[in-house]
N, C-alpha and C. Protein backbone atom coordinates (compact mmCIF):
# COMPACT_ATOMS: atom_id res chain seq x y z
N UNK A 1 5.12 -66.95 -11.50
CA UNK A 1 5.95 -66.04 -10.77
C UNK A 1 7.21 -66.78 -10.35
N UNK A 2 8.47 -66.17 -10.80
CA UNK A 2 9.46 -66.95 -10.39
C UNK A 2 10.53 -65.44 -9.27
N UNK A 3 10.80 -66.36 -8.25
CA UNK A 3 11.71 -65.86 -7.18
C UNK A 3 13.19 -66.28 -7.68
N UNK A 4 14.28 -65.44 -7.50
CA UNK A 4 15.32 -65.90 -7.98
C UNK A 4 16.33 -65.28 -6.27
N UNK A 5 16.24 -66.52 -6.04
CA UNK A 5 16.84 -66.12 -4.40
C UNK A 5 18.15 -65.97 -4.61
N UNK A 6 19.08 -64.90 -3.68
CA UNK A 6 20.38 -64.56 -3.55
C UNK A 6 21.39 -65.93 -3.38
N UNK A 7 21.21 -66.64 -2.54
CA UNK A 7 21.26 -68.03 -1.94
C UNK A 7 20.24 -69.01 -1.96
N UNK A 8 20.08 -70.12 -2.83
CA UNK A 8 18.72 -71.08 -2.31
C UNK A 8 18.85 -71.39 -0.58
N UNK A 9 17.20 -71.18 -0.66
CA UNK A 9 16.75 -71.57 0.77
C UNK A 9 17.62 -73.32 0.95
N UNK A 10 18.43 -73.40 2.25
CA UNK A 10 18.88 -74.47 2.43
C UNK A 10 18.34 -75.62 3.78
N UNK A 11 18.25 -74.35 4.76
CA UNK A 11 17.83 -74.78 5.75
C UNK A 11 16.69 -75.10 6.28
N UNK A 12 15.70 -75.58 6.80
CA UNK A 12 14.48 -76.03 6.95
C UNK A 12 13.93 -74.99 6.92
N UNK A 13 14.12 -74.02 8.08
CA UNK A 13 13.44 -72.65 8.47
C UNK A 13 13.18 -71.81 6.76
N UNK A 14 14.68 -71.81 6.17
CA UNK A 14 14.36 -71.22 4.81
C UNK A 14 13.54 -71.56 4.04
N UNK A 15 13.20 -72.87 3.88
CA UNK A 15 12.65 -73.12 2.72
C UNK A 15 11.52 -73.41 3.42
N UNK A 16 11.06 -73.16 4.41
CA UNK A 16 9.30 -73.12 5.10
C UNK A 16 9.15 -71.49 4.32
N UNK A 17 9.77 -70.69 5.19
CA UNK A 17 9.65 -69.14 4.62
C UNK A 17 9.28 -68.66 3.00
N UNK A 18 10.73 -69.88 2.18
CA UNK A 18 10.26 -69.33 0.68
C UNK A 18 8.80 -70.05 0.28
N UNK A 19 8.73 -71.27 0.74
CA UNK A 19 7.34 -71.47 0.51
C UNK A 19 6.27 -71.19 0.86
N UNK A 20 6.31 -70.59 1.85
CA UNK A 20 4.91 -69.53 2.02
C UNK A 20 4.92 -68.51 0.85
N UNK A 21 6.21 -68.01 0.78
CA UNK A 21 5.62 -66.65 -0.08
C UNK A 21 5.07 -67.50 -1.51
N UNK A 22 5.96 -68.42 -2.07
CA UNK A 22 5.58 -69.49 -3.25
C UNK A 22 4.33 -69.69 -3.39
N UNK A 23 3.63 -70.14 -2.26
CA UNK A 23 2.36 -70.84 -2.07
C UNK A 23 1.02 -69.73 -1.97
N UNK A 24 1.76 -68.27 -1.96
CA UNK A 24 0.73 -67.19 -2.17
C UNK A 24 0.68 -66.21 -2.88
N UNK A 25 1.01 -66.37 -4.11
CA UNK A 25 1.30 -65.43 -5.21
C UNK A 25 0.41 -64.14 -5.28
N UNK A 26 -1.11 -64.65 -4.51
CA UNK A 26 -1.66 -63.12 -4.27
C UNK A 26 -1.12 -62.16 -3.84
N UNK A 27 -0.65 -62.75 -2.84
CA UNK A 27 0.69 -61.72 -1.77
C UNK A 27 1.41 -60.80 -2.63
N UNK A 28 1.92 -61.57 -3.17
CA UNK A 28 2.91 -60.39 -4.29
C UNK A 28 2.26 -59.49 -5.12
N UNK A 29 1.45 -60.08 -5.67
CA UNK A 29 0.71 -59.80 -7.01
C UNK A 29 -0.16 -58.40 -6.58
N UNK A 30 -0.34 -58.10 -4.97
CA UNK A 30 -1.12 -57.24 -4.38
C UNK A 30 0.03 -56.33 -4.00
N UNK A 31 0.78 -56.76 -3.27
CA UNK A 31 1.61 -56.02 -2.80
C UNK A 31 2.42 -54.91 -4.24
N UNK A 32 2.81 -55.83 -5.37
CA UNK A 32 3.39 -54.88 -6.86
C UNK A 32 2.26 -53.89 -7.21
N UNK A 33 0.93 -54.40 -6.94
CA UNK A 33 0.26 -53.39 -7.96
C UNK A 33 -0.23 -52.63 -7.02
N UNK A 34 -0.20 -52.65 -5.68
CA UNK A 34 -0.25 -51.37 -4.75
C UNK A 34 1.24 -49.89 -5.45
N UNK A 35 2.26 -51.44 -5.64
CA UNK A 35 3.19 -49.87 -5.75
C UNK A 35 3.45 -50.15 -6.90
N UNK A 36 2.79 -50.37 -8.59
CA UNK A 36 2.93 -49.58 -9.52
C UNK A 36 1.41 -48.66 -9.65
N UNK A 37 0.62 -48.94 -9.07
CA UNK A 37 -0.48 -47.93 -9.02
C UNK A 37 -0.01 -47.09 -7.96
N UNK A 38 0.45 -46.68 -6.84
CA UNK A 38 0.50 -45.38 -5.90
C UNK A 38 1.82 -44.92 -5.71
N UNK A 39 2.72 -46.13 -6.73
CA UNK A 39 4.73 -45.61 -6.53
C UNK A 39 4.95 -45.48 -5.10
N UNK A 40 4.38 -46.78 -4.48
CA UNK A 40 4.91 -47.04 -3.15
C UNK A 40 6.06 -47.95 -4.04
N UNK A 41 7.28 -47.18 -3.30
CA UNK A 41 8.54 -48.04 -3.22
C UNK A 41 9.06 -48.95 -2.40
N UNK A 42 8.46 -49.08 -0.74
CA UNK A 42 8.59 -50.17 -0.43
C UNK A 42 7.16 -50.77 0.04
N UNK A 43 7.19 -52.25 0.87
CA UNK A 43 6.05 -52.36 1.99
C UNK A 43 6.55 -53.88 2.06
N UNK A 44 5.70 -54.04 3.44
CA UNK A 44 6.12 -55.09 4.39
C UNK A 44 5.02 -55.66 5.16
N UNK A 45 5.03 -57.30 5.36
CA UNK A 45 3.87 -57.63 5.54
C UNK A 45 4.75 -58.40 6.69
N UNK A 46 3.96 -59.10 7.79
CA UNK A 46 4.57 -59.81 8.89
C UNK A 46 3.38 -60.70 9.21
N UNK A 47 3.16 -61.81 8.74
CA UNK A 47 1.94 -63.34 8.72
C UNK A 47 2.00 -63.75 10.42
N UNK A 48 1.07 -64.17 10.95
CA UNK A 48 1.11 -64.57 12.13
C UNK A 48 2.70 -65.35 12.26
N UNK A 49 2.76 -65.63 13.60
CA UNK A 49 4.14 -66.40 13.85
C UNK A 49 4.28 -67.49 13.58
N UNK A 50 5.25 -68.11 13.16
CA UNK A 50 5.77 -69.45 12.83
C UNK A 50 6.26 -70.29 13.96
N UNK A 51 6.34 -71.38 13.89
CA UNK A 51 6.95 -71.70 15.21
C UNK A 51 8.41 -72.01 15.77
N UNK A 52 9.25 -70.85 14.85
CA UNK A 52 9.87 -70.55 15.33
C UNK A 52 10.26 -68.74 15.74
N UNK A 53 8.99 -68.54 15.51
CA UNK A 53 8.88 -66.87 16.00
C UNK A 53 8.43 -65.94 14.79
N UNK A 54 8.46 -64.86 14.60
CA UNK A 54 7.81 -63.91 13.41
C UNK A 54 9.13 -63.68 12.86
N UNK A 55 8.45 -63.54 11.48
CA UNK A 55 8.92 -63.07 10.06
C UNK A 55 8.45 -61.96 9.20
N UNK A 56 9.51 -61.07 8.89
CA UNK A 56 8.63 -60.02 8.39
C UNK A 56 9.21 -60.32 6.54
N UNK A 57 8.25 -60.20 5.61
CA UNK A 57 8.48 -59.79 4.40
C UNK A 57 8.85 -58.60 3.62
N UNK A 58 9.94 -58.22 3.37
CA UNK A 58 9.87 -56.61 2.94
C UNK A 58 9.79 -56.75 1.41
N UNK A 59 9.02 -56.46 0.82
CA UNK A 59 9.25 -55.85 -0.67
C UNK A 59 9.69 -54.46 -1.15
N UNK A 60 10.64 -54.52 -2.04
CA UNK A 60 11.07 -52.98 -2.83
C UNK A 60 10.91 -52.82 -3.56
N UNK A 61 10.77 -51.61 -4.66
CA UNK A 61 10.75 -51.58 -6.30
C UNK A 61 12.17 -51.71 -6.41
N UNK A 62 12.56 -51.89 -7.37
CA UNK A 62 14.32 -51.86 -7.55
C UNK A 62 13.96 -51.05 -9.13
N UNK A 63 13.84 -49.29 -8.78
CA UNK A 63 13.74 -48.55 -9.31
C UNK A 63 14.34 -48.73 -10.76
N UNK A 64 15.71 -49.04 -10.87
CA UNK A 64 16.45 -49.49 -12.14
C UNK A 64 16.24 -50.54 -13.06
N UNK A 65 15.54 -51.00 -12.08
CA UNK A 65 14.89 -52.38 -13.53
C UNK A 65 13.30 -53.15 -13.35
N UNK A 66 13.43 -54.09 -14.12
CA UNK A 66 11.90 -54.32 -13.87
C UNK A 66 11.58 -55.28 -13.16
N UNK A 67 12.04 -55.09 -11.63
CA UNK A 67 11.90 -56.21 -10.28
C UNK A 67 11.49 -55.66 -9.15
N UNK A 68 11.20 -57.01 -8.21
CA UNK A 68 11.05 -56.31 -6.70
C UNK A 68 11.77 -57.37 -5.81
N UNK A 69 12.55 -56.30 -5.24
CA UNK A 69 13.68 -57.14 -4.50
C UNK A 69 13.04 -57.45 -2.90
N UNK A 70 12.98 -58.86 -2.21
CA UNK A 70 12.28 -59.28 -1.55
C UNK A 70 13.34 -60.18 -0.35
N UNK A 71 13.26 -59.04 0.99
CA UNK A 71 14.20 -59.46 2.20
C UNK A 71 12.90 -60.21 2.72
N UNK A 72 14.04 -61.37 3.55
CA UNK A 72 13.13 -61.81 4.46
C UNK A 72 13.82 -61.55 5.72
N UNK A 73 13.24 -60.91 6.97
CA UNK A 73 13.47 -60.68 8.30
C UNK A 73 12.93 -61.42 8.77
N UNK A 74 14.01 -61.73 10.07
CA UNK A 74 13.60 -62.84 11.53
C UNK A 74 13.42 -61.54 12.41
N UNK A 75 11.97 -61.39 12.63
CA UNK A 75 11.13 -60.42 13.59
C UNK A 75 10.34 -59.81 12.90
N UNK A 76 10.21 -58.61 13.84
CA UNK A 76 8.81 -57.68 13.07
C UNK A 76 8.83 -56.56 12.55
N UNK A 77 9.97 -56.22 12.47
CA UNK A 77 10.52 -54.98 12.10
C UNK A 77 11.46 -54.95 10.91
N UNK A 78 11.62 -54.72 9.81
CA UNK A 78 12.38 -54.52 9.13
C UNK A 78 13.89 -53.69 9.46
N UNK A 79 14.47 -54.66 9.27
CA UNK A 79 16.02 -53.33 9.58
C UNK A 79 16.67 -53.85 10.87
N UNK A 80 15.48 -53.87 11.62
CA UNK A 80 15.87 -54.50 13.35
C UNK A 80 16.26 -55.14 13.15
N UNK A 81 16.28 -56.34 12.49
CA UNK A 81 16.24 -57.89 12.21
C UNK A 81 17.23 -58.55 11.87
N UNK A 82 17.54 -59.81 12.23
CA UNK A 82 18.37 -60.52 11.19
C UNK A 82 17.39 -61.01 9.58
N UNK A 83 18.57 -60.56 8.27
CA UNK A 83 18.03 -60.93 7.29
C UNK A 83 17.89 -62.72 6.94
N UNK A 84 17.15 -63.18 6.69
CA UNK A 84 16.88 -65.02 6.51
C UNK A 84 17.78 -65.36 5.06
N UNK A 85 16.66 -64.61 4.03
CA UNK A 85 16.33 -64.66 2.84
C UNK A 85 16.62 -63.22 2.25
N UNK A 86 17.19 -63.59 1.10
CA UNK A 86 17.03 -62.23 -0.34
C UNK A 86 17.11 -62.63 -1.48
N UNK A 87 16.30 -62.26 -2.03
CA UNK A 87 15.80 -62.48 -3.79
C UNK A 87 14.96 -61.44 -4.36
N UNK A 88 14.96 -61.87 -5.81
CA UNK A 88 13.60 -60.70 -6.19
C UNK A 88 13.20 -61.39 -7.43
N UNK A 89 11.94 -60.31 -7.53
CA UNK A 89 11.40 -61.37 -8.58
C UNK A 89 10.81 -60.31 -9.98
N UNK A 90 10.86 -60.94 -10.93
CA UNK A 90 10.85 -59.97 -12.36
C UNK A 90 9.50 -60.05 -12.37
N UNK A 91 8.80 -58.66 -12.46
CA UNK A 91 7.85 -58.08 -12.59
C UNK A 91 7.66 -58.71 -13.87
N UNK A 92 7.78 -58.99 -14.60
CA UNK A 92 7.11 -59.76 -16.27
C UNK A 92 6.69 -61.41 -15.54
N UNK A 93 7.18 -61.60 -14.46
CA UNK A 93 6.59 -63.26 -14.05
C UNK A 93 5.57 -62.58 -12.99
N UNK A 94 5.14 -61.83 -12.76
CA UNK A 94 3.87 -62.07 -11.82
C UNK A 94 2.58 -61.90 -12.29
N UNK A 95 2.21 -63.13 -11.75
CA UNK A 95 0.90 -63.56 -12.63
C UNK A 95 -0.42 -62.59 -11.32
N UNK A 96 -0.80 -61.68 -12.35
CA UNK A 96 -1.81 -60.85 -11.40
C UNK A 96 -2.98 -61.22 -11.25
N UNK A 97 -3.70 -62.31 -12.19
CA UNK A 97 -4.77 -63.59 -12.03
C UNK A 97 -6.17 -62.39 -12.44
N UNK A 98 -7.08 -62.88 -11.73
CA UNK A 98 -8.11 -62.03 -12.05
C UNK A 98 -8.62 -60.87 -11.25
N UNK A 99 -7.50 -59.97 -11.22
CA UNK A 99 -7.65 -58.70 -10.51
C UNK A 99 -6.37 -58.28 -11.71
N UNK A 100 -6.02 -58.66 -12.25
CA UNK A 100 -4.92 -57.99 -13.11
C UNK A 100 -5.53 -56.74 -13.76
N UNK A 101 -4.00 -55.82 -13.95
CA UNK A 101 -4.29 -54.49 -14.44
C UNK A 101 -4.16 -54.62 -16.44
């Protein structure tokens, strides 16, 4: 599974963030095939707090092609938030392991 971030993570805080999601490819791999099985277009997950406060993950379909575009929010709310992180990642790199469709 490859992430192709808007900006590489530069700052410490960033690149803790992209490596969580890195380091859990289930995450994704659950989150895509929730929404190519039910055409949920978005969803959002928020991991206990970090220590520098909560982070929310939003995933999207990006209806026009074959990706999911992936904000990262500082808080718990999507939208509320300041954005950290943005990237997305091509649905042909996610490795769905042994739950694959």
């Amino acid at each position: 599974m490859k992430i192709k971030w808007d900006k590489e993570p530069t700052t410490t805080e960033q690149k803790i963030l992209a490596d969580y999601l890195i380091s859990r490819p289930d995450i994704i791999a659950d989150i895509t095939r929730l929404s190519s099985t039910h055409t949920v277009l978005s969803a959002s997950i928020t991991p206990k707090s970090f220590e520098s406060g909560f982070f929310t993950y939003e995933f999207k379909k990006d209806p026009s092609s074959d990706s999911y575009l992936i904000i990262i929010w500082k808080g718990i709310r999507t939208g509320d938030a300041v954005p950290v992180l943005y990237g997305h990642i091509d649905e042909k790199t996610i490795n769905y392991g042994e739950h694959g469709d």
